[in-house]
C-alpha atoms as a PDB file:
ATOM      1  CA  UNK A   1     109.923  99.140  90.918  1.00  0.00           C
ATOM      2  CA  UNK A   2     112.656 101.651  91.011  1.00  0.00           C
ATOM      3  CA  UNK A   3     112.732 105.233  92.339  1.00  0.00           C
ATOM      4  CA  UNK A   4     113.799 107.197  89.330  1.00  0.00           C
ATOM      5  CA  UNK A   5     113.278 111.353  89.643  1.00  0.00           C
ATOM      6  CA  UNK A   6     111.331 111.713  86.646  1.00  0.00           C
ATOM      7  CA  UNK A   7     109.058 109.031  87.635  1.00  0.00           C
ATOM      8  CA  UNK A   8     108.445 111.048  91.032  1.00  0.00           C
ATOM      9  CA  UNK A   9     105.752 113.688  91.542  1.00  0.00           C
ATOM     10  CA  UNK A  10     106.895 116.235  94.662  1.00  0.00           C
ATOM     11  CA  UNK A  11     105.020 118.980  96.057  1.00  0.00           C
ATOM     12  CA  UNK A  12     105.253 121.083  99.021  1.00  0.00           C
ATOM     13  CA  UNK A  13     102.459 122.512 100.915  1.00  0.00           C
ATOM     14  CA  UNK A  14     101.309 124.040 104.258  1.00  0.00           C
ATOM     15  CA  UNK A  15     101.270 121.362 106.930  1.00  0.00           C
ATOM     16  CA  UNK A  16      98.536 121.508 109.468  1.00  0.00           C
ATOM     17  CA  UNK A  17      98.640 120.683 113.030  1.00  0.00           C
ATOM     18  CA  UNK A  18     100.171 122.124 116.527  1.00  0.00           C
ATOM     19  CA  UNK A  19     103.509 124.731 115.548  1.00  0.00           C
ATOM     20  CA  UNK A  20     101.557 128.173 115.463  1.00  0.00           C
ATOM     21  CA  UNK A  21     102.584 130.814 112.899  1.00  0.00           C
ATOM     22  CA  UNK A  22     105.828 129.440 111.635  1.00  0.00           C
ATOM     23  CA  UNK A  23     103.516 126.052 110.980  1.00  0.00           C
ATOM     24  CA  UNK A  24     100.802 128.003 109.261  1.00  0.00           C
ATOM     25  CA  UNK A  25     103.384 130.251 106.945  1.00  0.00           C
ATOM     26  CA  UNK A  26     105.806 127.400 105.610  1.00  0.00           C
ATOM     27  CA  UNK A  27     105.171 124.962 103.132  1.00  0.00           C
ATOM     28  CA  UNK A  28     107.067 122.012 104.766  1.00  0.00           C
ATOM     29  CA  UNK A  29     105.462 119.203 104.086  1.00  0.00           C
ATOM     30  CA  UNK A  30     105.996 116.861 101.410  1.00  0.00           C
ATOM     31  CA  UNK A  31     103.609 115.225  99.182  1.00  0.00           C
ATOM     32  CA  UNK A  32     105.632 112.241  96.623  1.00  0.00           C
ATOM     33  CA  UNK A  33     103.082 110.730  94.078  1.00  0.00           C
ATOM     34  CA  UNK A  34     104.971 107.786  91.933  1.00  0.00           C
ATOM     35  CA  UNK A  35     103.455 108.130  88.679  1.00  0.00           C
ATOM     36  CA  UNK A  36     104.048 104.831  87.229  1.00  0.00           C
ATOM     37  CA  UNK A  37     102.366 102.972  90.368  1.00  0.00           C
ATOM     38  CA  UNK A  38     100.100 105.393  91.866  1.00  0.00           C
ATOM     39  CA  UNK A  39     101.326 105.200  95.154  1.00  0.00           C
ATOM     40  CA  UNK A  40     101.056 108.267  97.147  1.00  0.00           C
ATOM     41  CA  UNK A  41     103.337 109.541 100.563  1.00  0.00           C
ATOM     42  CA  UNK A  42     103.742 112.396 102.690  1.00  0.00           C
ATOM     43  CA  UNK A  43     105.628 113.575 105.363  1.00  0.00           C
ATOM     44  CA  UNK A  44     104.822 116.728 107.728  1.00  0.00           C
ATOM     45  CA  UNK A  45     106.402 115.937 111.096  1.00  0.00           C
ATOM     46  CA  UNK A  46     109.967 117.278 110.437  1.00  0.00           C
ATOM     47  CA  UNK A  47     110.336 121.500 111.061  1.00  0.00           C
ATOM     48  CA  UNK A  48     112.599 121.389 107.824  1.00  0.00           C
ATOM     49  CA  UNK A  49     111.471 120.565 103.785  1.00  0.00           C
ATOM     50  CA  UNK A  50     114.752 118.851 103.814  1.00  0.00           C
ATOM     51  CA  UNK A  51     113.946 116.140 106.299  1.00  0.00           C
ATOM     52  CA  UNK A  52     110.489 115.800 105.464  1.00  0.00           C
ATOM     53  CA  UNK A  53     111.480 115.305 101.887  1.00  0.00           C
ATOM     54  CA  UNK A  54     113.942 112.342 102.895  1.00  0.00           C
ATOM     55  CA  UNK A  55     111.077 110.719 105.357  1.00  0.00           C
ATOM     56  CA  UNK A  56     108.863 110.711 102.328  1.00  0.00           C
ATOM     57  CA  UNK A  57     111.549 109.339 100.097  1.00  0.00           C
ATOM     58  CA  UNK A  58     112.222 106.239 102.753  1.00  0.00           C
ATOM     59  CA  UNK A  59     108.540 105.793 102.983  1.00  0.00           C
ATOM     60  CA  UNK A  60     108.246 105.413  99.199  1.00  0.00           C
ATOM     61  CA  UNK A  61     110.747 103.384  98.823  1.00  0.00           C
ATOM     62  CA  UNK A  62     109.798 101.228 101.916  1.00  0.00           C
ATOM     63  CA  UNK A  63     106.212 100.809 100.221  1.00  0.00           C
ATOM     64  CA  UNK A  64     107.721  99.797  96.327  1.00  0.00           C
ATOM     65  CA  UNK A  65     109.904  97.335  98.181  1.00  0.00           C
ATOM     66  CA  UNK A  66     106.527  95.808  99.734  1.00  0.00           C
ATOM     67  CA  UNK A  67     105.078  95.501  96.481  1.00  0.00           C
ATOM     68  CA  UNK A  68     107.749  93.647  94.915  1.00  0.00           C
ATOM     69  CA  UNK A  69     107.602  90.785  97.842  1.00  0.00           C
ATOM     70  CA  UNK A  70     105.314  88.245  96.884  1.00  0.00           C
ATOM     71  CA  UNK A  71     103.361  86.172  99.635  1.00  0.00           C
ATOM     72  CA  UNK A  72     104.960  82.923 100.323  1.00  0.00           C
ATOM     73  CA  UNK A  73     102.569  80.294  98.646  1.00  0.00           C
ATOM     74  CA  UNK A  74      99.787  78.975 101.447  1.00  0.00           C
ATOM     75  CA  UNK A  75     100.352  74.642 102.167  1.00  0.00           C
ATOM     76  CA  UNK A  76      96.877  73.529 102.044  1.00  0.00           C
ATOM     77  CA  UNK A  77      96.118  71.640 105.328  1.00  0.00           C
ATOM     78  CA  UNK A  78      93.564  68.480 105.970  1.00  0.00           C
ATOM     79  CA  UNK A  79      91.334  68.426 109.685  1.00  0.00           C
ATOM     80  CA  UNK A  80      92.971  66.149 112.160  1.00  0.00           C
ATOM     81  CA  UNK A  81      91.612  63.161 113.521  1.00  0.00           C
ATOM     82  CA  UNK A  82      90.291  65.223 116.629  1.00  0.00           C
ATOM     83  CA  UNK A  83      88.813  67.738 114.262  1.00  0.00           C
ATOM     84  CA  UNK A  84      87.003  65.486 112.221  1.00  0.00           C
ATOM     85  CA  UNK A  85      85.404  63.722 115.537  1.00  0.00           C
ATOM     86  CA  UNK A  86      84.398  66.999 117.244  1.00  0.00           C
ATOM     87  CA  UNK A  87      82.899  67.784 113.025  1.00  0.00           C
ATOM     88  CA  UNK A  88      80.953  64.264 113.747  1.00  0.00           C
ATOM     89  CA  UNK A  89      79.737  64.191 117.115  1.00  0.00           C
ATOM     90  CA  UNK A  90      77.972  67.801 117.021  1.00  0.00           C
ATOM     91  CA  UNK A  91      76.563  66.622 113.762  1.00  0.00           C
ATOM     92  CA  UNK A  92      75.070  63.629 115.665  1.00  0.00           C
ATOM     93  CA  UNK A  93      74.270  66.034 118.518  1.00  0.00           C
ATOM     94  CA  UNK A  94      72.368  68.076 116.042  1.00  0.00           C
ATOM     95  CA  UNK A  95      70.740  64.994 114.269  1.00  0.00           C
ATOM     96  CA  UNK A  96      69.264  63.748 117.524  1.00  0.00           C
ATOM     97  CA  UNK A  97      67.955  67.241 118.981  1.00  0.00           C
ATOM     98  CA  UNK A  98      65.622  67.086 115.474  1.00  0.00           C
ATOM     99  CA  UNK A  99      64.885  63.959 115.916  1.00  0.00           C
ATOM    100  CA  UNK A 100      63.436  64.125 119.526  1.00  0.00           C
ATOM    101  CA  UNK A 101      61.530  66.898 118.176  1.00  0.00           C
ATOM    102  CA  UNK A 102      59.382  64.924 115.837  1.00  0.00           C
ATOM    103  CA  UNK A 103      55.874  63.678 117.275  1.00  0.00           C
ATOM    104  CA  UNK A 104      55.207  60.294 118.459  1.00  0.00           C
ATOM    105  CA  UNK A 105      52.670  58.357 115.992  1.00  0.00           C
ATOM    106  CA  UNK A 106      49.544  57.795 117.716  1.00  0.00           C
ATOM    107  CA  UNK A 107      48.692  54.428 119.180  1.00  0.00           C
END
């Protein structure tokens, strides 16, 4: 995906937090919505709209980048030898606690 303006959705609103009254009066923060994805991304930690708007650009672009890399394709693996004998031995383990459970036939 590419980050085209018109595909971009940016708004500016109050950010919360620690600043006081300069905080609580300017709408810093940055909201980006990519329309053709859905992906949402703010940024609020910057004093200035400027740099807030160019953290939030970085983090969109950051997160389209991520979901254009694929996963590299899992190689099925088999149980080892070891594996396989640990597998068997607690089944026998298992097999024989049941069987020394079972009563003795009367003689």
């Amino acid at each position: 995906m590419s980050l085209h303006k018109h595909d971009l959705e940016i708004t500016y609103y109050k950010a919360g937090g620690p600043g006081g009254q300069h905080r609580n009066k300017t709408e810093t923060a940055v909201r980006i919505h990519h329309r053709p994805s859905g992906i949402t991304v703010t940024a609020s930690e910057q004093r200035s709209r400027q740099a807030n708007l160019e953290k939030a650009l970085q983090r969109m672009a950051a997160r389209l980048a991520a979901l254009q890399r694929k996963a590299p394709r899992r190689i099925a693996t088999r149980p080892g030898k070891a594996a396989k004998e640990r597998r068997l031995q607690a089944k026998r383990q298992h097999s024989e606690r049941k069987r020394q459970r079972r009563s003795l036939p009367d003689a």
